[in-house]
Protein backbone atom coordinates (compact mmCIF):
# COMPACT_ATOMS: atom_id res chain seq x y z
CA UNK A 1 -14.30 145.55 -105.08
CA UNK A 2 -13.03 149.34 -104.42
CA UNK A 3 -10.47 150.64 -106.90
CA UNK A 4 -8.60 151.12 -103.64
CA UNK A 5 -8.75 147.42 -102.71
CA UNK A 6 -8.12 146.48 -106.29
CA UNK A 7 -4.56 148.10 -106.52
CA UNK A 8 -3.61 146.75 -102.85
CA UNK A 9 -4.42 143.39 -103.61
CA UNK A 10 -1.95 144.10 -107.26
CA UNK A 11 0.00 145.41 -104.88
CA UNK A 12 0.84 142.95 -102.69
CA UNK A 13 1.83 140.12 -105.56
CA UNK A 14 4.20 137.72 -104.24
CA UNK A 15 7.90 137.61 -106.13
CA UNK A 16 8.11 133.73 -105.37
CA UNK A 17 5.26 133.33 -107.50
CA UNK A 18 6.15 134.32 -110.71
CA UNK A 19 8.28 131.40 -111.37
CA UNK A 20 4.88 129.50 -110.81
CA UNK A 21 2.45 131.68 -112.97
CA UNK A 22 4.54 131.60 -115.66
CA UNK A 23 4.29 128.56 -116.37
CA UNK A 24 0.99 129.02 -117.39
CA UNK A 25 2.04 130.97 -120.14
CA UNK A 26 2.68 129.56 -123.69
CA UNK A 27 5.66 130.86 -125.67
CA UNK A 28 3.37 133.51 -127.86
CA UNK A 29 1.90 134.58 -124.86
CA UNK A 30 5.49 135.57 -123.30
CA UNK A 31 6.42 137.24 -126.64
CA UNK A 32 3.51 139.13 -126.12
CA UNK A 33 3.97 140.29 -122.59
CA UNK A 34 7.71 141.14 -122.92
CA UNK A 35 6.31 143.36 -125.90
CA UNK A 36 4.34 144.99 -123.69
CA UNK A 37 6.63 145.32 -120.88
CA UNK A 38 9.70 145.87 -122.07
CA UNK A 39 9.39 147.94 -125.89
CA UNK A 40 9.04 151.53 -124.42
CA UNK A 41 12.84 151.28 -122.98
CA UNK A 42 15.72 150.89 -125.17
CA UNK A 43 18.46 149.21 -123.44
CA UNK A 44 15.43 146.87 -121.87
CA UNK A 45 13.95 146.38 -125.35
CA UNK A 46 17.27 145.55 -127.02
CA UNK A 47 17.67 143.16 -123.97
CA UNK A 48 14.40 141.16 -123.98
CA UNK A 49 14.94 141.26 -127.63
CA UNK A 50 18.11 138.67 -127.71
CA UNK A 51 16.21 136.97 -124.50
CA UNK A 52 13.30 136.12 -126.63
CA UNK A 53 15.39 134.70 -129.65
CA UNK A 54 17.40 132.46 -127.34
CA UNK A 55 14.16 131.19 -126.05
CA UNK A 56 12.62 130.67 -129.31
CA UNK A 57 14.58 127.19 -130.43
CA UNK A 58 13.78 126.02 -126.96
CA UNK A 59 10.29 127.12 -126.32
CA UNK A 60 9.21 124.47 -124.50
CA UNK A 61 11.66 125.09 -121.84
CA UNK A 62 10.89 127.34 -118.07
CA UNK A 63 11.60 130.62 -118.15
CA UNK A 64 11.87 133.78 -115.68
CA UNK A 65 10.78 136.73 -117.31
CA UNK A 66 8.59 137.86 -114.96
CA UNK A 67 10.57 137.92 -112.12
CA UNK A 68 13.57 139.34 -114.12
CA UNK A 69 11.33 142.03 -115.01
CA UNK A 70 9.96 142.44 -110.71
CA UNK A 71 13.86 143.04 -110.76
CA UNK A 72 14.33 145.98 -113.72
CA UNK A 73 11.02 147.30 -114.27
CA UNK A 74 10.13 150.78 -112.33
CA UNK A 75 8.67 150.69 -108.81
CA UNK A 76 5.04 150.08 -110.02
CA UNK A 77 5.93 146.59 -112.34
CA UNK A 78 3.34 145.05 -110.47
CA UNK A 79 0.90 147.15 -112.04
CA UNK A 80 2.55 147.39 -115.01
CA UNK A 81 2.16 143.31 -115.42
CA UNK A 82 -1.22 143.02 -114.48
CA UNK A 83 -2.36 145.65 -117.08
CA UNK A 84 0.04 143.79 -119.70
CA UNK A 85 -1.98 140.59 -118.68
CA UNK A 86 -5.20 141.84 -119.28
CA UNK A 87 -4.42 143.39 -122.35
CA UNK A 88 -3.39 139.51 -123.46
CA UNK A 89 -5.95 138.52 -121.88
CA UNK A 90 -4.24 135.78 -119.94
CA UNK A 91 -6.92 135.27 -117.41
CA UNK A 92 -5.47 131.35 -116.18
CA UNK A 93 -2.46 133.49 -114.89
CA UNK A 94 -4.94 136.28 -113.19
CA UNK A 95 -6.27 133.48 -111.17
CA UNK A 96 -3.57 132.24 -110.08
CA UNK A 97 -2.31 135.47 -108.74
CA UNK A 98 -5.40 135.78 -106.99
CA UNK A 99 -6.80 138.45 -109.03
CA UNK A 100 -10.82 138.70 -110.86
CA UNK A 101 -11.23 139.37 -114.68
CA UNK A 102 -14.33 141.29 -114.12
CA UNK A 103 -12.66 143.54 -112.09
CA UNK A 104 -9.73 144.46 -113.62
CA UNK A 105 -11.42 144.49 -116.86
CA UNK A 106 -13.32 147.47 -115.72
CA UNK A 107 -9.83 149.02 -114.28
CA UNK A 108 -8.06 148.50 -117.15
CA UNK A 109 -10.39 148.55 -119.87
CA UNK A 110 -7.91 145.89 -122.20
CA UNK A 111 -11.01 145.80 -125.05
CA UNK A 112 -10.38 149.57 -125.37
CA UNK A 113 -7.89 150.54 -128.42
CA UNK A 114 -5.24 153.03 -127.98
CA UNK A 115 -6.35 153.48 -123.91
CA UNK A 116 -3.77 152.17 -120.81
CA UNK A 117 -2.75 153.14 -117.47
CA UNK A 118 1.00 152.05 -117.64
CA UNK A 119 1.62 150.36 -120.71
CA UNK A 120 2.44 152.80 -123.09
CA UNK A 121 -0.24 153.12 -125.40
CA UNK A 122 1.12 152.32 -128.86
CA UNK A 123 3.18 148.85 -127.49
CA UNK A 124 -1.08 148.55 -126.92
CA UNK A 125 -2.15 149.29 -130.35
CA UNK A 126 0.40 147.38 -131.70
CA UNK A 127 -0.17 144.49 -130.21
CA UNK A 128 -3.78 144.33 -131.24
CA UNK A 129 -2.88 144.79 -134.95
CA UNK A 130 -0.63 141.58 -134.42
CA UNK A 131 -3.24 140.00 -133.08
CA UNK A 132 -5.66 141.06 -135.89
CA UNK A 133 -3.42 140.33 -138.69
CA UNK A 134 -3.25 136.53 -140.14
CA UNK A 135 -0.01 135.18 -140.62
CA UNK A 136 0.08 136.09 -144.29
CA UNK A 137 -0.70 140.02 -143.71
CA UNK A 138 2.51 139.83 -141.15
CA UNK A 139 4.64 137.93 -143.84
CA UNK A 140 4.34 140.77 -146.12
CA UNK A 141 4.45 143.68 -143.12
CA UNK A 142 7.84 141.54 -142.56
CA UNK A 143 8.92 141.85 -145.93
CA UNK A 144 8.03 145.12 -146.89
CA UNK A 145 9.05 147.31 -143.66
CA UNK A 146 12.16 144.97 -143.02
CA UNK A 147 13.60 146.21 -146.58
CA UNK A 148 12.69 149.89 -145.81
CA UNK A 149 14.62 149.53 -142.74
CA UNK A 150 17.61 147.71 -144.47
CA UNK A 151 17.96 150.51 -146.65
CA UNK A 152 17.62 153.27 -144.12
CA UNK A 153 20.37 151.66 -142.30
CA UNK A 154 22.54 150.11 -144.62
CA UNK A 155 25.63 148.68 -142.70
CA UNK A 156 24.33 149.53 -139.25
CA UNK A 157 24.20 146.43 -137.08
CA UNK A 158 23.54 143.15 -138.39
CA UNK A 159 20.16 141.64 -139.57
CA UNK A 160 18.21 139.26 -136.73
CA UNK A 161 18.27 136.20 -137.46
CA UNK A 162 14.82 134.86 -136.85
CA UNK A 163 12.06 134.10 -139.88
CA UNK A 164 8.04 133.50 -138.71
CA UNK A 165 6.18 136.05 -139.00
CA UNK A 166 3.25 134.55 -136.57
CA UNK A 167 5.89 136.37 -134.27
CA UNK A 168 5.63 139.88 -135.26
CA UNK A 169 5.81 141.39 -131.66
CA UNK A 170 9.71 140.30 -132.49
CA UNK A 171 10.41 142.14 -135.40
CA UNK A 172 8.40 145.28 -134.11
CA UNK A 173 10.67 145.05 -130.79
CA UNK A 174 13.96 144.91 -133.37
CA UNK A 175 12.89 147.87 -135.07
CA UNK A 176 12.56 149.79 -131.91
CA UNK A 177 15.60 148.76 -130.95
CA UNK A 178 17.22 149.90 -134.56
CA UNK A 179 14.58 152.94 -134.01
CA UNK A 180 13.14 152.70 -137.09
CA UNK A 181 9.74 153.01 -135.26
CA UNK A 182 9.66 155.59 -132.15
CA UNK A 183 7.03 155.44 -129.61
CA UNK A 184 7.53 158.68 -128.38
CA UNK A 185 6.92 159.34 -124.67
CA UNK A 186 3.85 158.17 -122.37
CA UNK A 187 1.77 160.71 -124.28
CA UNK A 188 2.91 159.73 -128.19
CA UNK A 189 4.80 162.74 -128.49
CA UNK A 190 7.77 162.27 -130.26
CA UNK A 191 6.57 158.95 -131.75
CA UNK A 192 7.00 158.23 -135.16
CA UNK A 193 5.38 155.11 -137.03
CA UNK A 194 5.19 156.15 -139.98
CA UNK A 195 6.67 153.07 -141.91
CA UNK A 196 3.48 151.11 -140.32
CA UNK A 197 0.92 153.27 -141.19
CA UNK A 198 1.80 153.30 -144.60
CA UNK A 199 2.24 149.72 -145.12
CA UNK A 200 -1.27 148.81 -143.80
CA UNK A 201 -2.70 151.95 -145.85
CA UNK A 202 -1.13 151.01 -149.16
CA UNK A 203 -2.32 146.66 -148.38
CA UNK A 204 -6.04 147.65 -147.47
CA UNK A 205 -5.58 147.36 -143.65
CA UNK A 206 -7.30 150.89 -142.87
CA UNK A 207 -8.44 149.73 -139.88
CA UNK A 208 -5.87 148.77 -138.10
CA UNK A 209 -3.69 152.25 -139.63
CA UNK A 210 -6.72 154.22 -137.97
CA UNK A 211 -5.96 152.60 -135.11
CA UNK A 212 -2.37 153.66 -134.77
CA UNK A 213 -3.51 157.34 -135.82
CA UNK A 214 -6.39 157.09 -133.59
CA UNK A 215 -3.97 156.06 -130.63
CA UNK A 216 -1.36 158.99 -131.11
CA UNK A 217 -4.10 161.63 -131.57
CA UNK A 218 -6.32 160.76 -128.70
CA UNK A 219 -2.81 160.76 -126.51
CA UNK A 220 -0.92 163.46 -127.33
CA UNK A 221 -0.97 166.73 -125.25
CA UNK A 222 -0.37 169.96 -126.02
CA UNK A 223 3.26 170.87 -124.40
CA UNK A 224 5.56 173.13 -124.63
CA UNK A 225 8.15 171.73 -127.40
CA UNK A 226 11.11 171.90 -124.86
CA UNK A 227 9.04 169.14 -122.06
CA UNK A 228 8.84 166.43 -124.80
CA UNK A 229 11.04 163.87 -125.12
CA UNK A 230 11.10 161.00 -127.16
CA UNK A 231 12.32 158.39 -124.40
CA UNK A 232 11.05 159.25 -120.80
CA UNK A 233 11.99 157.55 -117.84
CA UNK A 234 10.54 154.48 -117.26
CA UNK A 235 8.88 155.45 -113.92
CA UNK A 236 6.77 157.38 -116.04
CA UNK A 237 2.86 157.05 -115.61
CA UNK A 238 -0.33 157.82 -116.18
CA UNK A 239 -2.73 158.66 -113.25
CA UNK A 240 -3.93 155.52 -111.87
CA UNK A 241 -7.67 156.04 -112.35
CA UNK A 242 -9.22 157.14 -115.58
CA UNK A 243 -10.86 160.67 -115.86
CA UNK A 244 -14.34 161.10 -116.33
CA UNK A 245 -13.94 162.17 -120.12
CA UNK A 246 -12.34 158.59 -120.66
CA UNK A 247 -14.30 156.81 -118.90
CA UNK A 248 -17.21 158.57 -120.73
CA UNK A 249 -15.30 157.71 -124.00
CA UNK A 250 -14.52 154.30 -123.63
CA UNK A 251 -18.47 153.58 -122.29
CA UNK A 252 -21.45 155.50 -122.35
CA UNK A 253 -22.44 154.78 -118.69
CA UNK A 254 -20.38 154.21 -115.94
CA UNK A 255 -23.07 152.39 -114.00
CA UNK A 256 -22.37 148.77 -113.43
CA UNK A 257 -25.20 146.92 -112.54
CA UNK A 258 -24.62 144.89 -109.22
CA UNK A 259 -25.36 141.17 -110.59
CA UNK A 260 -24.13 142.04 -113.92
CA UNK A 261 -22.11 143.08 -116.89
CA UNK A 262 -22.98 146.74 -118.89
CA UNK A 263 -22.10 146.35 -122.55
CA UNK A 264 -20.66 150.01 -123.53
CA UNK A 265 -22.07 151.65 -126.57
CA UNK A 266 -18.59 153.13 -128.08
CA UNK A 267 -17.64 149.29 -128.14
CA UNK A 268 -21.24 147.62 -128.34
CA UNK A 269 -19.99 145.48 -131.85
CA UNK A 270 -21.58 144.52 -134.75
CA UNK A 271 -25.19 143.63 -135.36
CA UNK A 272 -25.57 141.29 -138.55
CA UNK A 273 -28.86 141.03 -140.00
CA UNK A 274 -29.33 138.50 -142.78
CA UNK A 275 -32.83 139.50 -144.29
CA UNK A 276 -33.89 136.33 -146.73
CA UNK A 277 -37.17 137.79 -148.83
CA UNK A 278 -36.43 136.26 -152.29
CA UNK A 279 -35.32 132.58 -152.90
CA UNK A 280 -34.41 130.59 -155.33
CA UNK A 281 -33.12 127.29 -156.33
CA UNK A 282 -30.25 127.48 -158.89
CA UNK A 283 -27.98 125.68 -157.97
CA UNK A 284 -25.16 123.59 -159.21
CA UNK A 285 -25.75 119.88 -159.43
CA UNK A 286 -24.09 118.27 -156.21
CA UNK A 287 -25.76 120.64 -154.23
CA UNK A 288 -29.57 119.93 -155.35
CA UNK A 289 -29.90 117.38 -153.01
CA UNK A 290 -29.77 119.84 -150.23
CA UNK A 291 -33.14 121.87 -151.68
CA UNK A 292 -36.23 122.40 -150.28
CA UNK A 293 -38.84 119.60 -151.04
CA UNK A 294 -41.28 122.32 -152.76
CA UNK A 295 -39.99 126.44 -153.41
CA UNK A 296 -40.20 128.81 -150.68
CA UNK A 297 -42.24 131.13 -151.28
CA UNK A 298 -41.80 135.20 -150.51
CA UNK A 299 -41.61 136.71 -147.16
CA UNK A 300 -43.33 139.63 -147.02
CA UNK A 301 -43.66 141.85 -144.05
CA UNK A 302 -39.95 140.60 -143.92
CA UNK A 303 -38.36 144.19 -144.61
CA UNK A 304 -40.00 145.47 -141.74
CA UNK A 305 -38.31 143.35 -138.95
CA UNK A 306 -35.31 144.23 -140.78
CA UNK A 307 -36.19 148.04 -140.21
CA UNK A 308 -37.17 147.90 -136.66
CA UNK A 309 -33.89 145.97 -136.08
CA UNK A 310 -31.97 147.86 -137.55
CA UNK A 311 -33.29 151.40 -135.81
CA UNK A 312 -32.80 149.88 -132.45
CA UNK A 313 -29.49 148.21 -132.45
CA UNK A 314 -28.19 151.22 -133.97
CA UNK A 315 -29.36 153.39 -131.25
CA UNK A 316 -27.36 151.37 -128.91
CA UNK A 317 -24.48 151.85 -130.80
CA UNK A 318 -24.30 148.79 -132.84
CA UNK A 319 -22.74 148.86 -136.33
CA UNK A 320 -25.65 147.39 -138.42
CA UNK A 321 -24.54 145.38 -141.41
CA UNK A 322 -28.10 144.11 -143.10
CA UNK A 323 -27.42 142.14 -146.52
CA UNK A 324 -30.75 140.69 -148.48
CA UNK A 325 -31.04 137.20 -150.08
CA UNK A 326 -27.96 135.82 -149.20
CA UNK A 327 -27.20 131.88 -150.11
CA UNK A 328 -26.41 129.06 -147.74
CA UNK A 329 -22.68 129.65 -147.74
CA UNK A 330 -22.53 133.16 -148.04
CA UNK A 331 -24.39 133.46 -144.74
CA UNK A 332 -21.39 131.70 -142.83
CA UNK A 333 -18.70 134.06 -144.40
CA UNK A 334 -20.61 136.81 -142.70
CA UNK A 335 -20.69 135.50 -139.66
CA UNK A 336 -17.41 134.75 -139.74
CA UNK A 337 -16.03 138.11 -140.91
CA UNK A 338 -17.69 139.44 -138.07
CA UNK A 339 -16.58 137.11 -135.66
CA UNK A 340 -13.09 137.88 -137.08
CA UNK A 341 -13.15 141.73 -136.92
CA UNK A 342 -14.79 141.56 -133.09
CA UNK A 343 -11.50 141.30 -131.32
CA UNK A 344 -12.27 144.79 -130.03
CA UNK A 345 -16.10 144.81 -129.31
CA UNK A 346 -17.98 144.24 -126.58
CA UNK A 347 -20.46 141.60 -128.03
CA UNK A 348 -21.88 140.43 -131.54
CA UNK A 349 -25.30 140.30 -132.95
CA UNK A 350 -26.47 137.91 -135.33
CA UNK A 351 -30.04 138.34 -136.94
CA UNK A 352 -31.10 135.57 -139.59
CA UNK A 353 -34.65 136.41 -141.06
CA UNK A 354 -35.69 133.25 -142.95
CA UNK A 355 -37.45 130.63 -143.45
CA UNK A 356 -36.58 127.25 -141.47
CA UNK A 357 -37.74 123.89 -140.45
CA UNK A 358 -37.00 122.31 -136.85
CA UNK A 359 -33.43 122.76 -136.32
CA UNK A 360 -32.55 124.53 -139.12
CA UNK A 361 -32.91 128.23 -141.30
CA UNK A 362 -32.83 128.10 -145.22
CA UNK A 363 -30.36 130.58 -146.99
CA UNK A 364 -31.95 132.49 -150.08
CA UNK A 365 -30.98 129.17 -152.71
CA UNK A 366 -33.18 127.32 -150.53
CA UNK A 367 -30.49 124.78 -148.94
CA UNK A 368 -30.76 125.08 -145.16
CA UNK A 369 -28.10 125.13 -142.18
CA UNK A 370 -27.74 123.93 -138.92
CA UNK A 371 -28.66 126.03 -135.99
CA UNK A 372 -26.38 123.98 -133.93
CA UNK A 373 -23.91 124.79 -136.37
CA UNK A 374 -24.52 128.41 -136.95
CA UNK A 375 -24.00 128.72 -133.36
CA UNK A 376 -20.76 127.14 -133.49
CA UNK A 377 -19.87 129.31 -135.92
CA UNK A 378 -20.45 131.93 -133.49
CA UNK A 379 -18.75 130.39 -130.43
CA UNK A 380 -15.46 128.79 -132.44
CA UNK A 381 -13.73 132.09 -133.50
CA UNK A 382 -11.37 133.11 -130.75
CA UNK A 383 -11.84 136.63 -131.02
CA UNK A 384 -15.32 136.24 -129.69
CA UNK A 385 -14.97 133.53 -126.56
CA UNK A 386 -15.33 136.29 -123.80
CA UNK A 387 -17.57 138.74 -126.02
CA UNK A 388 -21.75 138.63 -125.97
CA UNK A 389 -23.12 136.37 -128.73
CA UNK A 390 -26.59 136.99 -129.38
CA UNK A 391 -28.38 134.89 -132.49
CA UNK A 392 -32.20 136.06 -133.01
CA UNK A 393 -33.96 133.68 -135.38
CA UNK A 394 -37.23 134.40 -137.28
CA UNK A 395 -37.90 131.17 -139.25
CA UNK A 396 -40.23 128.50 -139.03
CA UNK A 397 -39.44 125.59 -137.04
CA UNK A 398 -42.52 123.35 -137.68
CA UNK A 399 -41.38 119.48 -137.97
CA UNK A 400 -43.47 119.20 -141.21
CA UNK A 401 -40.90 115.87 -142.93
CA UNK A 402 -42.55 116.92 -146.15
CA UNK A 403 -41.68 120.61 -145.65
CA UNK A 404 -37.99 119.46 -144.82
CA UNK A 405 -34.58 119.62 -146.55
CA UNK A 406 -31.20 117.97 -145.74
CA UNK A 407 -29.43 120.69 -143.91
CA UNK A 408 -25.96 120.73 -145.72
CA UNK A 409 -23.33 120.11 -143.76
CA UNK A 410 -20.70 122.36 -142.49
CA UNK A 411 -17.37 122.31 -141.24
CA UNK A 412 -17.98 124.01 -137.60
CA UNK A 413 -17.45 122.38 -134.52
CA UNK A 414 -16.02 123.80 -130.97
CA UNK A 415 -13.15 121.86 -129.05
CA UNK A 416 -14.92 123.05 -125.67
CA UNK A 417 -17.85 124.03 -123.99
CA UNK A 418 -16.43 127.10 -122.47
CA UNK A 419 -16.43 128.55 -125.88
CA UNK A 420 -20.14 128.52 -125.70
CA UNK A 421 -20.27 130.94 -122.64
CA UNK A 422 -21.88 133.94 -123.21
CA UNK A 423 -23.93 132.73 -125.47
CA UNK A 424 -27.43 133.54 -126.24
CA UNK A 425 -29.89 131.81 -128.67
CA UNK A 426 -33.73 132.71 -129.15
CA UNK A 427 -35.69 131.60 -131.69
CA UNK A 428 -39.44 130.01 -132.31
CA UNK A 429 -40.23 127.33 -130.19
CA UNK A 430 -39.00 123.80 -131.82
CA UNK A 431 -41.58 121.79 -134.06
CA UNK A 432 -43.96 124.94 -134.97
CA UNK A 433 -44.18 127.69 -137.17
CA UNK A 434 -42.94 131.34 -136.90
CA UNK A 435 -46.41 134.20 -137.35
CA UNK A 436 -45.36 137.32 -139.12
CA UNK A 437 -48.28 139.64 -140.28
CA UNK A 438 -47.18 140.68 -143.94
CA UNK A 439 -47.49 144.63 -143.51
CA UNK A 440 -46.45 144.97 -139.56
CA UNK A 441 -43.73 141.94 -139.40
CA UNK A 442 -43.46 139.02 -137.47
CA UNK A 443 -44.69 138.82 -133.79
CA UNK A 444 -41.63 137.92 -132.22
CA UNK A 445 -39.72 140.24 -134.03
CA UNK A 446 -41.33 143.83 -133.58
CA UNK A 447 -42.08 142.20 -129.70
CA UNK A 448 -38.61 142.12 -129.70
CA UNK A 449 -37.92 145.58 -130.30
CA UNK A 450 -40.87 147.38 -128.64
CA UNK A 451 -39.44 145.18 -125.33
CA UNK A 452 -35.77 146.62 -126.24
CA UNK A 453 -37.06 149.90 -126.66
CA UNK A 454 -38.63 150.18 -123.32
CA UNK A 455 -36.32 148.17 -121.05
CA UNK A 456 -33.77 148.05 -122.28
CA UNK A 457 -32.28 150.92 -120.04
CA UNK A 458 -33.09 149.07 -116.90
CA UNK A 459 -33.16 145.56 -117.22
CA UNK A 460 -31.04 142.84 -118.26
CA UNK A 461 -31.71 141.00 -121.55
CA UNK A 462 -32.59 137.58 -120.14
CA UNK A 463 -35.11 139.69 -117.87
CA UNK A 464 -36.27 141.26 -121.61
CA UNK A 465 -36.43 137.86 -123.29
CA UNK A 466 -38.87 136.80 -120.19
CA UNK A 467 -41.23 140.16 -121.70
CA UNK A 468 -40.84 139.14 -124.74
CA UNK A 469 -42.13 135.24 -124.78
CA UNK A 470 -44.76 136.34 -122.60
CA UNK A 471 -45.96 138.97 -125.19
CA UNK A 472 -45.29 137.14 -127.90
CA UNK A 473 -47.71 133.88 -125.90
CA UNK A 474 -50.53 136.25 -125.45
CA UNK A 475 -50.74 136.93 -129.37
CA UNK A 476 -53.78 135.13 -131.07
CA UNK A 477 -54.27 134.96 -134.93
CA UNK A 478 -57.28 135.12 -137.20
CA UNK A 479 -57.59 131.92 -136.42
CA UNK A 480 -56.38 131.56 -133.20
CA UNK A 481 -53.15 131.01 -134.09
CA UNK A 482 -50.33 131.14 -131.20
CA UNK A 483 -46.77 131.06 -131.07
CA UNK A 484 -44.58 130.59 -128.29
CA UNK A 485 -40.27 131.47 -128.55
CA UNK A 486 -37.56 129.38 -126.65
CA UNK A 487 -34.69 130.86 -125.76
CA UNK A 488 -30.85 128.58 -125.36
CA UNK A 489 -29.08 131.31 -122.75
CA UNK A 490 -25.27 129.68 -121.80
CA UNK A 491 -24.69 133.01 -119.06
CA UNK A 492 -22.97 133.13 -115.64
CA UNK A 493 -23.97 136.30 -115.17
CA UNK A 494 -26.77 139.22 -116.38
CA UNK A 495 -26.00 141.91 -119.23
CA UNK A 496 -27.54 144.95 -119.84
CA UNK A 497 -27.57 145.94 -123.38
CA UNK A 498 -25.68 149.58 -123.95
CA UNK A 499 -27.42 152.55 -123.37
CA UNK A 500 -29.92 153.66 -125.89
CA UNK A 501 -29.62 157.30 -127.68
CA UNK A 502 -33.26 158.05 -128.37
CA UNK A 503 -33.65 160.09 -131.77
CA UNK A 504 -34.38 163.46 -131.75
């Protein structure tokens, strides 16, 4: 759809059915949007403010705060609420309204930090860190900037009554209102939040403080001192279609494909490679049951694949994390911690390099997991449901019982099948082994990249996988060995991989 089609369609949005479309909303979500909606003006921030902690003992009850805000936002609120929706990422409301994700998540770019059309760009940032913070990092944000502020303003206006911290789009909105944090004007000048930046600084979440820096730098303009001023009208916007330079920032293309999805490469993700050469088998007590019958032996030619990996995800802009001989359970805290710190990306990678039996992939102690259940690993953080989820397997999955542990059990399970979407798993074919040459790799591995390397930039990965078995089939060993991959693909549409940067 035309960007010009697009905006009359947000255009056109119906009053009478707010009242139905927010119903669809739970109460965090409506924190949320109000945040977004309503923090860059004072009188409406101060309003929404006692709105919200009204609401909050009855939470459960209908509310109108969309079509209050139709009433008392600027001319372009429908724009303005659409944006704020895909930056939540409410897509059951979108529908409803008769809008498409795919769409506006190209307009608005939500998955981009610091970057908006309307919203103003910090409320943006802010929000993120909220949602990137567990409750325990807000309790002591709560804590530590609430007391700062009580000083500062000893004796002016009473304290808000209201204690959870899983609600910290509240307390940011009250220290607008107290302006103990200043978002400046549409452009960050003037904005000051300072108290923030050093709290997450001084409790290890640099991150999230480069995030707020990041936001006001990449913002600001360079005015005359006299045009700035720290609380604009509310009418004001930013052009309604991104420039070139940030469109070129936020992806490194701005070719969509027709039939599908272009991951960018300033937001391709993280690509986790789990390289398993050594193993061994201490291990405490209760947990020798779960060993391999006989020990594993070395993989060499293991380092390579690890190498080749590692120079072509990184040329597509993928922030490769490799870690060597890593145990069973250490293997699913790095998945999750990447899962976890994806909220922003575009996709995940997951490489394990092992060695497996049918269904499962041994960690370096030689106890094996699940594949089902590294997948639903993958698929169960919420930070990754709409995001890529690629998991490349190079292990053995011969159904040799004598070769076989008992894969030890883990607590990962998914409450839905739509968390599977966009998943993608490919792996050796089920009840045979994995070939890998012990100076030049494995075969499905360096097929893997050579196929990346040259198509990467012009077809879509399903499209690659389909080069890939086929070159991988064709293979014959010494002894006319063969080895054949199968792939698990959970798509309803194509990606291309991001754009490649060849090195110089």
């Amino acid at each position: 759809m035309a960007g010009s089609k697009l905006l009359n369609q947000i255009d056109s949005i119906d009053t009478n059915d707010l009242l139905f479309v927010e119903r669809d909303l739970n109460f965090p979500q409506k924190i949320s949007l109000c945040f977004l909606l309503y923090g860059d003006d004072h009188s409406s921030a101060t309003y929404i403010l006692q709105k919200l902690l009204a609401l909050a003992p009855v939470a459960w009850q209908p509310s109108d705060l969309l079509l209050q805000y139709s009433k008392s936002g600027p001319d372009t609120w429908r724009r303005h609420l659409v944006e704020a929706l895909c930056i939540i990422g409410a897509r059951q409301v979108i529908r409803r309204l008769g809008l498409r994700w795919s769409e506006l998540r190209l307009h608005y770019l939500p998955h981009i930090g610091g970057l908006t059309l309307h919203i103003h760009p910090l409320l943006k940032s802010l929000y993120t860190i909220c949602e990137q913070m567990t409750v325990a990092q807000s309790g002591r944000l709560v804590l530590d900037v609430g007391e700062k502020v009580a000083r500062q303003q000893e004796g002016a206006g009473d304290p808000m009554h209201f204690n959870d911290p899983a609600y910290l789009e509240i307390y940011l909105l009250d220290w607008l209102t107290r302006k103990a944090i200043k978002l400046g004007d549409i452009n960050t000048n003037g904005s000051d939040v300072q108290l923030l930046i050093e709290h997450l600084k001084f409790n290890d979440l640099q991150e999230q403080a480069k995030l707020l820096i990041d936001t006001i730098n990449s913002n600001a303009r360079d005015e005359p001192a006299t045009s700035r001023t720290a609380s604009p009208p509310r009418t004001t916007v930013k052009q309604e279609t991104l420039t070139d330079s940030q469109r070129n920032s936020a992806s490194a293309s701005t070719f969509v494909p027709r039939n599908g999805v272009q991951l960018s490469r300033d937001n391709a993700g993280i690509c986790l490679i789990i390289n398993q050469r050594k193993f061994h088998r201490n291990v405490d007590d209760n947990l020798k049951k779960y060993l391999s019958p006989k020990p594993l032996a070395q993989r060499l030619g293991t380092d390579v694949d690890e190498q080749s990996l590692r120079k072509v995800f990184s040329a597509m802009g993928y922030k490769v994390e490799s870690h060597h001989n890593i145990d069973h359970m250490e293997m699913v805290h790095l998945m999750r911690s990447a899962t976890e710190r994806s909220l922003l990306n575009d996709s995940i990678v997951v490489c394990i390099l092992s060695h497996g039996f049918e269904g499962a992939v041994y960690g370096a102690n030689s106890i094996a997991l699940s594949i089902p259940e590294i997948e639903n690993v993958l698929c169960s953080e919420a930070n990754v449901y709409d995001k890529h989820k690629l998991l490349i397997i190079q292990a053995c999955q011969d159904n040799n019982r004598r070769q076989q542990g008992m894969p030890f059990k883990l607590d990962a399970t998914t409450s839905e099948p739509g968390q599977h979407m966009h998943m993608v798993r490919v792996m050796p074919v089920s009840g045979f082994p994995a070939l890998r040459h012990t100076h030049t790799g494995s075969w499905f591995i360096q097929c893997l990249c050579e196929a990346l390397v040259q198509h990467s930039d012009s077809k879509h990965f399903v499209d690659i996988l389909t080069i890939v078995t086929h070159e991988v089939a064709k293979k014959r060993g010494d002894n006319n060995e063969s080895m054949l991959l199968s792939s698990n693909i959970c798509l309803v549409q194509n990606f291309y991989l991001p754009p490649r940067i060849s090195p110089s």
